[in-house]
Each structure stands twice: as C-alpha cells, then as structure tokens.
N, C-alpha and C. Protein backbone atom coordinates (compact mmCIF):
# COMPACT_ATOMS: atom_id res chain seq x y z
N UNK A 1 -6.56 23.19 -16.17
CA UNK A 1 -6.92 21.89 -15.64
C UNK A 1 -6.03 20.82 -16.29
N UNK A 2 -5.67 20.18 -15.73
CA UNK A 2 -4.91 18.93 -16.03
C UNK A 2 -5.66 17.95 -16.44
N UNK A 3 -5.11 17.39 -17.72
CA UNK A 3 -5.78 16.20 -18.08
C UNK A 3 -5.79 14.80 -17.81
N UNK A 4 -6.97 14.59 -17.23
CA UNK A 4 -6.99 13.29 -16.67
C UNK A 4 -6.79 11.87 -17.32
N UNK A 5 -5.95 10.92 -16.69
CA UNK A 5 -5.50 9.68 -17.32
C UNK A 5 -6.68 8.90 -17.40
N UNK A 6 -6.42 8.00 -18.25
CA UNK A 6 -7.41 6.32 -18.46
C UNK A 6 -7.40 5.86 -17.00
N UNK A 7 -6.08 5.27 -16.99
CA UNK A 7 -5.35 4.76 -15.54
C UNK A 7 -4.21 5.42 -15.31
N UNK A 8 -4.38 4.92 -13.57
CA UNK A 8 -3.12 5.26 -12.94
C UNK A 8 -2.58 3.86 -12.33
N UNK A 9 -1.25 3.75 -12.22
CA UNK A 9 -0.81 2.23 -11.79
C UNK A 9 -0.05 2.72 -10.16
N UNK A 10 -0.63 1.84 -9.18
CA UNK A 10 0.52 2.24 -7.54
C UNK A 10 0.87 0.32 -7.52
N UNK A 11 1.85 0.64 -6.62
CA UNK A 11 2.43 -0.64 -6.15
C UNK A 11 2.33 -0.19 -4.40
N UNK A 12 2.05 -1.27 -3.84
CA UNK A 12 2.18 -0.93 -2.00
C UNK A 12 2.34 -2.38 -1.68
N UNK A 13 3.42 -2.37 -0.72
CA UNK A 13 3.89 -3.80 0.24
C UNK A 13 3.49 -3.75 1.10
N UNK A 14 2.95 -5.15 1.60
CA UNK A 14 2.43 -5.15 3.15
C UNK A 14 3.91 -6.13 4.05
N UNK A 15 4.59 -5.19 4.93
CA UNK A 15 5.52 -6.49 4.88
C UNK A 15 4.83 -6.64 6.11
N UNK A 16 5.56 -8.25 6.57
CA UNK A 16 4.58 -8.87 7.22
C UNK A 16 6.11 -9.55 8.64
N UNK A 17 5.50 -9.60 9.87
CA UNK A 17 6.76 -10.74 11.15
C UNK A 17 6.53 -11.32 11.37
N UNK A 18 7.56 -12.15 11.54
CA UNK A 18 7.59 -13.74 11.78
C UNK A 18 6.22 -13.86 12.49
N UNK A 19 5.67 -12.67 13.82
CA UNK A 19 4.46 -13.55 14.69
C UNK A 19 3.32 -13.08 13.47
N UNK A 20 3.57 -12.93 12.73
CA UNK A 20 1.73 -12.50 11.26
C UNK A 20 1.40 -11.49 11.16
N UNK A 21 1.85 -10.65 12.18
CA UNK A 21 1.19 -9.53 12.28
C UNK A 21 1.79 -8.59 10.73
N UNK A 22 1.25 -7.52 10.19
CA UNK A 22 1.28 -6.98 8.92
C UNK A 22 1.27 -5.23 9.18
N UNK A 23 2.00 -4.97 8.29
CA UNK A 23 2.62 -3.19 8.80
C UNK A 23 1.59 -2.46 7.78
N UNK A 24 0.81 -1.56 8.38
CA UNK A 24 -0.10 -0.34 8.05
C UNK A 24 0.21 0.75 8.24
N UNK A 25 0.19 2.10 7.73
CA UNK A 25 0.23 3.16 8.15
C UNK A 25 -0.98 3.67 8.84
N UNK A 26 -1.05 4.30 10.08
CA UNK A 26 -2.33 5.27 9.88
C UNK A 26 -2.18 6.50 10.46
N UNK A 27 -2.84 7.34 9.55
CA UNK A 27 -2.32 8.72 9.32
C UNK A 27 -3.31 9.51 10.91
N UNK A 28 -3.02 10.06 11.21
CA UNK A 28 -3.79 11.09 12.37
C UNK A 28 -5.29 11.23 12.34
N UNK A 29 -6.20 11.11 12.51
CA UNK A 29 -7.39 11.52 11.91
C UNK A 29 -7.80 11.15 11.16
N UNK A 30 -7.59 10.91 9.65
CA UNK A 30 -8.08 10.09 8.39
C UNK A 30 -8.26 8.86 8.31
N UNK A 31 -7.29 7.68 9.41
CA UNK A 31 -7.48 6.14 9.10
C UNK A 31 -6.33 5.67 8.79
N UNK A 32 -6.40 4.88 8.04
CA UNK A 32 -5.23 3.41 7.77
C UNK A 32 -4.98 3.48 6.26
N UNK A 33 -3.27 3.32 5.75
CA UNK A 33 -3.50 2.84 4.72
C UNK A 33 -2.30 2.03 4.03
N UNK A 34 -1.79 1.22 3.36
CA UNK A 34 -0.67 0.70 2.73
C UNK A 34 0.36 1.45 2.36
N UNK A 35 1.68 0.91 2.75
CA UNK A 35 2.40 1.41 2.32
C UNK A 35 2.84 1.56 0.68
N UNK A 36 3.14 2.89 0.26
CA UNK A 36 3.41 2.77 -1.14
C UNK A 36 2.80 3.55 -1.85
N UNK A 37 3.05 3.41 -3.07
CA UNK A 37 1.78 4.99 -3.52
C UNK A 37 2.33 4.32 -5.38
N UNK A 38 2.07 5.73 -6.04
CA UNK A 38 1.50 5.58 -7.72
C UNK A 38 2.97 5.37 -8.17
N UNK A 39 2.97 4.62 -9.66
CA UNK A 39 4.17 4.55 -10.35
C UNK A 39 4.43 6.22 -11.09
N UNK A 40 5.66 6.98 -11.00
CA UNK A 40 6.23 7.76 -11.99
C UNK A 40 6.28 7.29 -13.18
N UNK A 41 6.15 8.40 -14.22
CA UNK A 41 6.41 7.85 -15.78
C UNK A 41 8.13 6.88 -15.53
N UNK A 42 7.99 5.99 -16.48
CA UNK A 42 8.95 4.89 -16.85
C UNK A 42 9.60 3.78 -15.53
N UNK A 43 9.02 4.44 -14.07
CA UNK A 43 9.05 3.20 -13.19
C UNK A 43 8.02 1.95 -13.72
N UNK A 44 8.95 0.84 -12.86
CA UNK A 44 8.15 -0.48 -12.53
C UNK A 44 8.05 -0.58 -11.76
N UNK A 45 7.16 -1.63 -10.70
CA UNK A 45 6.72 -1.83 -10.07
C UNK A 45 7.29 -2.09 -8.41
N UNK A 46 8.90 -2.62 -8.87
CA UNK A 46 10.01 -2.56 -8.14
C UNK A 46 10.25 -1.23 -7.75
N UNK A 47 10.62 -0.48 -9.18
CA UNK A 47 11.48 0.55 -8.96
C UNK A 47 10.78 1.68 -8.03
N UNK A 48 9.33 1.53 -8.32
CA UNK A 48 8.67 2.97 -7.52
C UNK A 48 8.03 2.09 -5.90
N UNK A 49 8.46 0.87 -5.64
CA UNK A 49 8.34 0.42 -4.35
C UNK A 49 9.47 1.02 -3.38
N UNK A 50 10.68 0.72 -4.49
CA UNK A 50 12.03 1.46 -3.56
C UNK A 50 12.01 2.35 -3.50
N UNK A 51 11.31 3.16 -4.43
CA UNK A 51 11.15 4.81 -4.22
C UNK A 51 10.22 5.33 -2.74
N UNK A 52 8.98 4.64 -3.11
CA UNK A 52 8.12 4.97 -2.08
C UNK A 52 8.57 4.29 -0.67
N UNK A 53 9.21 2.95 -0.38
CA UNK A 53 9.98 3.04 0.58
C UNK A 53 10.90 3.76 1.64
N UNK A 54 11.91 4.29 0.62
CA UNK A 54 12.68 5.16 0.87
C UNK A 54 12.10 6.32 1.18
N UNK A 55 10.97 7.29 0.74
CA UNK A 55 10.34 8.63 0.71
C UNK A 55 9.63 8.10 2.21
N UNK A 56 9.06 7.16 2.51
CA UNK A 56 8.36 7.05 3.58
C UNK A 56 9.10 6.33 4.57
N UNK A 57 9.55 5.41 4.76
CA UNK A 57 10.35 4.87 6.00
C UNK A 57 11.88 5.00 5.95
N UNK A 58 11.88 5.18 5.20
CA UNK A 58 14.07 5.91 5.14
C UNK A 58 14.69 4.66 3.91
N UNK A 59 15.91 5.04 3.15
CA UNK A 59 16.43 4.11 2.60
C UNK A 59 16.97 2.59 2.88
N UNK A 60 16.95 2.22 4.29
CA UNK A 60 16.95 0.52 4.87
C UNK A 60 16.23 -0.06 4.39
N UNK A 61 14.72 0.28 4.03
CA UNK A 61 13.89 -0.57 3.85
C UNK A 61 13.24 -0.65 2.82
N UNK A 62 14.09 0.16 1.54
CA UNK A 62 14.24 -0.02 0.29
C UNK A 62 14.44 -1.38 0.36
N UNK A 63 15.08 -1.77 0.70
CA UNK A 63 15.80 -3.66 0.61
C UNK A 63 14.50 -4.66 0.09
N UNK A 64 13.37 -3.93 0.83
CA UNK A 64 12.16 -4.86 1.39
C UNK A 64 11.50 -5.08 -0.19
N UNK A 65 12.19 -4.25 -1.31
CA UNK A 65 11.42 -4.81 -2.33
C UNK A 65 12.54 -5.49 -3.22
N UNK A 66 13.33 -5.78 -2.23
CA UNK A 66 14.49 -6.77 -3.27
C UNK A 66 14.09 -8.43 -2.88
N UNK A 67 12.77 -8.61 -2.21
CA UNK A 67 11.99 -9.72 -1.03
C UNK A 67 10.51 -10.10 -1.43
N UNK A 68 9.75 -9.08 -2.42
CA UNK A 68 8.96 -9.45 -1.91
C UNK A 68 8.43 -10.15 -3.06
N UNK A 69 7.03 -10.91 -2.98
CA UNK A 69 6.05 -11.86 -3.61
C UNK A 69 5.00 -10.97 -4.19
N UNK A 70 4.93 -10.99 -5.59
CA UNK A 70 3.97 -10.28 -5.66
C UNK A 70 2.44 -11.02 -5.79
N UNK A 71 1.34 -10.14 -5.30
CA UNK A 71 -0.02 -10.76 -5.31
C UNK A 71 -0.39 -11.23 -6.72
N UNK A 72 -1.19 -11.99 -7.19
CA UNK A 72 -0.92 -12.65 -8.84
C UNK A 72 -2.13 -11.26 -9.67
N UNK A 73 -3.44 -11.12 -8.91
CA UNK A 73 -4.16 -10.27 -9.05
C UNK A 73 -4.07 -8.73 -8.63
N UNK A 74 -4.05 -8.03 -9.48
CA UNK A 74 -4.66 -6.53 -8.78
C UNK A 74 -5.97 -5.63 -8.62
N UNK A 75 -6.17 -5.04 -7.72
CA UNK A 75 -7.09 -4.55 -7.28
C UNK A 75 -7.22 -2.86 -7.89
N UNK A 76 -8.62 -3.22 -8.83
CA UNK A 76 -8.29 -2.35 -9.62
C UNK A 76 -10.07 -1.80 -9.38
N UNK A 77 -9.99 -0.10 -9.66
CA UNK A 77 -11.62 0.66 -9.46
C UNK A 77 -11.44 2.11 -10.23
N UNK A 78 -12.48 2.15 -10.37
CA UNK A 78 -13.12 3.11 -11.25
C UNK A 78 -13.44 4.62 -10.34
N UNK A 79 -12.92 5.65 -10.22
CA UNK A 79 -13.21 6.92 -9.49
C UNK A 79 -15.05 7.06 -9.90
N UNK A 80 -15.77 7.23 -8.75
CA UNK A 80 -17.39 7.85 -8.86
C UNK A 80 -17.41 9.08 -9.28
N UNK A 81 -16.28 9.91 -9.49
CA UNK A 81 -17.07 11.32 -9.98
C UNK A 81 -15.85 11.97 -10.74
N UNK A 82 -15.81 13.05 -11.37
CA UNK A 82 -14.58 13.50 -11.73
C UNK A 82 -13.86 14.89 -10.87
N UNK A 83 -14.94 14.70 -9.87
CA UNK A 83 -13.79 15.49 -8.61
C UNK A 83 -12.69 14.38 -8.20
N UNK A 84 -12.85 13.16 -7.94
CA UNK A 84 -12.04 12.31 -7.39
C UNK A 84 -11.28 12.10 -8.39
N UNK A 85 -11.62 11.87 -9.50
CA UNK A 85 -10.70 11.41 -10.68
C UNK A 85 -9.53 13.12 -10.75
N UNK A 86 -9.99 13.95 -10.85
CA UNK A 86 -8.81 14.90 -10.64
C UNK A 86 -7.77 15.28 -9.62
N UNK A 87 -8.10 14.95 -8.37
CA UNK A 87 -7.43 14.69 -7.44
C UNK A 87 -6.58 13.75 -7.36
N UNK A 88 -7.13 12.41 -8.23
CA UNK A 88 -5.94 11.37 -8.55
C UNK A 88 -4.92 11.21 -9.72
N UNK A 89 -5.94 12.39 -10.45
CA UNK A 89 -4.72 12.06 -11.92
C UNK A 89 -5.51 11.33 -12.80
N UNK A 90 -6.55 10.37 -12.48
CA UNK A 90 -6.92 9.07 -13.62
C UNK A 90 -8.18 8.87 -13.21
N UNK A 91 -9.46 8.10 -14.28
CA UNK A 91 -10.47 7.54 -13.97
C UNK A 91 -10.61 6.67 -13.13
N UNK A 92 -9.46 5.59 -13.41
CA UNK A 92 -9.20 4.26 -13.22
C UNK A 92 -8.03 4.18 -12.44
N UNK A 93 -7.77 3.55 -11.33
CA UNK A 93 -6.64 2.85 -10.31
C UNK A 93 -6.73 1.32 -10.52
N UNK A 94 -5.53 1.14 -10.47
CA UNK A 94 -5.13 -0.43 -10.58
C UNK A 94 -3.85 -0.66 -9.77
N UNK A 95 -4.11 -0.89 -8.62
CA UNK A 95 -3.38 -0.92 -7.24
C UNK A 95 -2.45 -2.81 -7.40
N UNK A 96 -1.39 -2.53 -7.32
CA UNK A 96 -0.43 -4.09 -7.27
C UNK A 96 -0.06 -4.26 -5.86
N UNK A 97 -0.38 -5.32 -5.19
CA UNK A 97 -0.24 -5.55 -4.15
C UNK A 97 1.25 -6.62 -4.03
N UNK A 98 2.56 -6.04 -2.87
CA UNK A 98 3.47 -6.89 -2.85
C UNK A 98 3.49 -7.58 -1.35
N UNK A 99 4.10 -8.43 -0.87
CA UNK A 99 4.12 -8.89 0.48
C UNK A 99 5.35 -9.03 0.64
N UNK A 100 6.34 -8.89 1.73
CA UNK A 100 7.57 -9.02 2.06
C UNK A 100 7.02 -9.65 3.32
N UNK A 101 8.40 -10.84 3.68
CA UNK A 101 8.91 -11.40 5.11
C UNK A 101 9.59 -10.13 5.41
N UNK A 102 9.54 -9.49 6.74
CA UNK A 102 10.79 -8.90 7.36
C UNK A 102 11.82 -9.33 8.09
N UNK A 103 12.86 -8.90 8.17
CA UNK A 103 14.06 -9.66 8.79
C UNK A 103 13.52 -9.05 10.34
N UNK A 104 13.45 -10.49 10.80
CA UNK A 104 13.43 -10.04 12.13
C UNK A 104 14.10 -8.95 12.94
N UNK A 105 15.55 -8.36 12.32
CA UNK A 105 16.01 -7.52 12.84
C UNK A 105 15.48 -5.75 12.55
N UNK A 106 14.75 -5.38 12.03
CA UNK A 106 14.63 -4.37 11.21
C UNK A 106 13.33 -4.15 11.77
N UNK A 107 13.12 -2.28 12.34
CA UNK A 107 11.88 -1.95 12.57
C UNK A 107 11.78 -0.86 11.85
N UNK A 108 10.14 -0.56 11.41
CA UNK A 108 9.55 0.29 10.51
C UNK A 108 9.07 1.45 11.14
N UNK A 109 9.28 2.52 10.83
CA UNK A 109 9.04 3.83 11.39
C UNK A 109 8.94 4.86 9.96
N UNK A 110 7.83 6.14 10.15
CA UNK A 110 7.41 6.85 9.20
C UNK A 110 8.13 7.62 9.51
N UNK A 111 8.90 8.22 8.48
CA UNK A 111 9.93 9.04 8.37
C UNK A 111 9.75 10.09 7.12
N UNK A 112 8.70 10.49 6.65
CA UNK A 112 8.66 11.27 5.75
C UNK A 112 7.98 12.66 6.12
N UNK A 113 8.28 13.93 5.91
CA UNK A 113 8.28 15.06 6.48
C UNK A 113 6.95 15.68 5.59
N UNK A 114 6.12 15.18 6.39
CA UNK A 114 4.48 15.27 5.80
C UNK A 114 3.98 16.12 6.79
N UNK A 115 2.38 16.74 6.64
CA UNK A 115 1.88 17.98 7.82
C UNK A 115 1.27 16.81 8.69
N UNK A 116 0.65 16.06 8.53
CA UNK A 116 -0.34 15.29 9.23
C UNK A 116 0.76 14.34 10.33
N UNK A 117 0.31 13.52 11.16
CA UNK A 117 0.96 12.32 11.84
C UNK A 117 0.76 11.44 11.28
N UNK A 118 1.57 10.31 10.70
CA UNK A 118 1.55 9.24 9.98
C UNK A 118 2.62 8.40 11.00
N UNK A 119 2.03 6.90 10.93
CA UNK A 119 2.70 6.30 11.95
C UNK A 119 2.60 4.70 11.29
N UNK A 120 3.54 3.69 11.91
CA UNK A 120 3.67 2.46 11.25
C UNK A 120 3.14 1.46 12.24
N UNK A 121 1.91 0.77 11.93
CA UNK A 121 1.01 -0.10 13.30
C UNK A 121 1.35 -1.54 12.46
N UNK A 122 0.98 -1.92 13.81
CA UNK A 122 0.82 -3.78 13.23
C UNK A 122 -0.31 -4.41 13.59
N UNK A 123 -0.84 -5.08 12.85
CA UNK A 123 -2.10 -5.58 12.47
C UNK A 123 -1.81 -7.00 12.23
N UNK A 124 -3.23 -7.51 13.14
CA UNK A 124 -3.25 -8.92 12.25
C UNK A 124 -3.99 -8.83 11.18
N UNK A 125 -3.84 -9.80 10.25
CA UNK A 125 -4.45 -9.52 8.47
C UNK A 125 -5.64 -9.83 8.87
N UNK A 126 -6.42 -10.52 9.89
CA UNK A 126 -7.85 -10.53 10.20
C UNK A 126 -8.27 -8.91 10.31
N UNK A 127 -7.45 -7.94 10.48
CA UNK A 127 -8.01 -6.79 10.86
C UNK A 127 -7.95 -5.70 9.68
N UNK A 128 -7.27 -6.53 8.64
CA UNK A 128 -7.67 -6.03 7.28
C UNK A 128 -8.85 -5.60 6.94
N UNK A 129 -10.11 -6.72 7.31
CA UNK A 129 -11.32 -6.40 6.99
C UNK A 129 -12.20 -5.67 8.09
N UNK A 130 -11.63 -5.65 8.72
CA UNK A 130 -12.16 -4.61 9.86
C UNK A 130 -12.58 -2.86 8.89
N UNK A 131 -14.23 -2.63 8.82
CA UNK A 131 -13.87 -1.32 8.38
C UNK A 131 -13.47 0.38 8.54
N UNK A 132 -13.30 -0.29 10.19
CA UNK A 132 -12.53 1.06 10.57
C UNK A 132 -11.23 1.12 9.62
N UNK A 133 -10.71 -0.03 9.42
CA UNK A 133 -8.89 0.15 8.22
C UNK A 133 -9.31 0.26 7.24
N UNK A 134 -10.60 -0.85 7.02
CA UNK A 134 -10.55 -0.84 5.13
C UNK A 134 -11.74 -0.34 5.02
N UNK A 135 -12.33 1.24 4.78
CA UNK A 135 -13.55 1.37 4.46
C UNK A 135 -14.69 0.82 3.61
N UNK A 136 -13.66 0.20 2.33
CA UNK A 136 -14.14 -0.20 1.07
C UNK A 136 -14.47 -1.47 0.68
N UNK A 137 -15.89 -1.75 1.17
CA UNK A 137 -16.41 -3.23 1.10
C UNK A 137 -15.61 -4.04 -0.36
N UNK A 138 -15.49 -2.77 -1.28
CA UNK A 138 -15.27 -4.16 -2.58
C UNK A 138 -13.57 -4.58 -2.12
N UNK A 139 -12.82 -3.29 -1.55
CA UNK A 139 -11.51 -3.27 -0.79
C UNK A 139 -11.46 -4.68 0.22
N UNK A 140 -12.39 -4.65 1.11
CA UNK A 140 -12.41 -5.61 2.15
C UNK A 140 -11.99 -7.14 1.29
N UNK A 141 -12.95 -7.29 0.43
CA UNK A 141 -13.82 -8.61 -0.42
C UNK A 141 -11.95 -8.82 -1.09
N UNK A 142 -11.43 -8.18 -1.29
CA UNK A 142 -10.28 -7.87 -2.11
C UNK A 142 -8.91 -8.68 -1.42
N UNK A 143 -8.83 -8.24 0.13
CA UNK A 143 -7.85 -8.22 1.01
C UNK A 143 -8.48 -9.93 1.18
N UNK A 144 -9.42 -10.46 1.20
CA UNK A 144 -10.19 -11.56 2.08
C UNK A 144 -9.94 -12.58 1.02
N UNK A 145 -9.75 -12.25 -0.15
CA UNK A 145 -9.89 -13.45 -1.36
C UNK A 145 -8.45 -13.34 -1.49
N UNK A 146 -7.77 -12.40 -1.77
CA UNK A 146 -5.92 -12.87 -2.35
C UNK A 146 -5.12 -12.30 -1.79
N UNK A 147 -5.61 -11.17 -0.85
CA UNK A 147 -4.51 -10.99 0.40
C UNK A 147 -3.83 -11.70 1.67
N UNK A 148 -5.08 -12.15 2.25
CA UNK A 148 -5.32 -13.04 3.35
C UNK A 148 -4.49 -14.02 3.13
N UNK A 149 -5.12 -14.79 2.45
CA UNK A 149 -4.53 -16.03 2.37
C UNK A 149 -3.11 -16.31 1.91
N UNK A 150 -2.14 -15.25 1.52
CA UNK A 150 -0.84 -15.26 0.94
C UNK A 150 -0.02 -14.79 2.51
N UNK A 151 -0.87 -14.00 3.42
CA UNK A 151 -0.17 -13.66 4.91
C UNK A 151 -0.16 -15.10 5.58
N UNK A 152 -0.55 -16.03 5.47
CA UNK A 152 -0.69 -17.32 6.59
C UNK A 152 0.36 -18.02 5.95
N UNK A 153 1.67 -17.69 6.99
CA UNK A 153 3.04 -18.39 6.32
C UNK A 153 3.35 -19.71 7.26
C-alpha cells in the first residue's frame, strides 16, 4: 500500500472567449470537469499547467498558461474516507484555480489517448453551478464566490 500524503496540490485553467462562455471537459458518462490535474514532485503551478495542457489538448495550448490570472483563493477539501484518500494519493486536496483570455484564434479539442470519451464544451460560468457540472455544493458555493465573478470581463 502506498502511503498516503497530508496534501496533494492540482492547478486547472478555465480559459474563457471573448462571448464568456468558459471551456469544461466532460468525460462520457461520468460528467464535467476542469481542465488540469495534480502538481508532480518539484513542479509549480505554471509548470504542471503546461504539462497538463499539453497531455490533454496538444502542445498550442501550453501558451494558455503563459496568460493566465490566477484565482487569489484556493479551493481546498478533506477526502471522507480513506478509500478516496488512496485513490488520490492524499487526505487533503488544495485545488488552484487559473483563468486565461483565449486568443480568439485558437480552438480547444481533447487530445489525450484516454479509454473513456473526453470532450471540450463551452459553458456559461452561470452553468458552473448547475449540479449536473458541479456536483459539490461546497464546489458550487466555491465557483459562485471567486470564480464567477473574475469570468465577467
């Protein structure tokens, strides 16, 4: 068994177009979720955005974290059981939220050679709290207090 961390740290960008609308993944069957995933030992917050960029929508849109704003707060929770906590690696998640403008010229497509269908939707940030996307009321409360309001450009 692998020993489980205190915390684990992810970074995920929501980039966002000129008309507001905001880029989600949602996977086949399972739902919706941000782009981006956990830091590797000795990444920052940059460095494992360009990573997870690149692993999921191709190396173009690595760029998107040479752009973005980061949220001032993170959204951070505690795993309910230690089945979940082993599946993640850690007790504790502390999720950094970034926002990018996209260049109007540039479209987002999932490009990473995963079993499931994963696909790149656009959303208005009102549909953030929708809980078909965001299951997680304290998640919702989260997106509604310092997400939201950083998408209304």
């Amino acid at each position: 068994m692998n020993k489980i961390k205190d915390k684990s740290f992810s970074a995920y960008i929501l980039p966002i177009r000129s008309d507001g609308h905001v880029a989600l993944l949602q996977y086949e069957g399972s739902g919706f979720g941000t782009i981006g995933g956990r830091l590797d030992d000795g990444e920052d917050f940059i460095k494992a955005l360009k990573r997870e960029l690149t692993e999921e929508l191709g190396g173009i849109a690595a760029d998107l974290a040479d752009v973005v704003n980061a949220v001032s707060v993170p959204y951070s929770f505690k795993h309910p059981n230690i089945v979940r906590a082993e599946k993640r690696g850690a007790w504790n998640e502390e999720h950094h939220f970034f926002i990018a403008k996209m260049p109007t010229n540039m479209d987002l497509m999932f490009c990473e050679n995963r079993p499931e269908k994963i696909s790149v939707v656009w959303i208005e940030p009102k549909e953030l709290l929708n809980p078909t996307i965001t299951p997680f009321e304290d998640m919702r409360q989260y997106y509604e207090q310092y997400i939201i309001p950083l998408l209304q450009f």
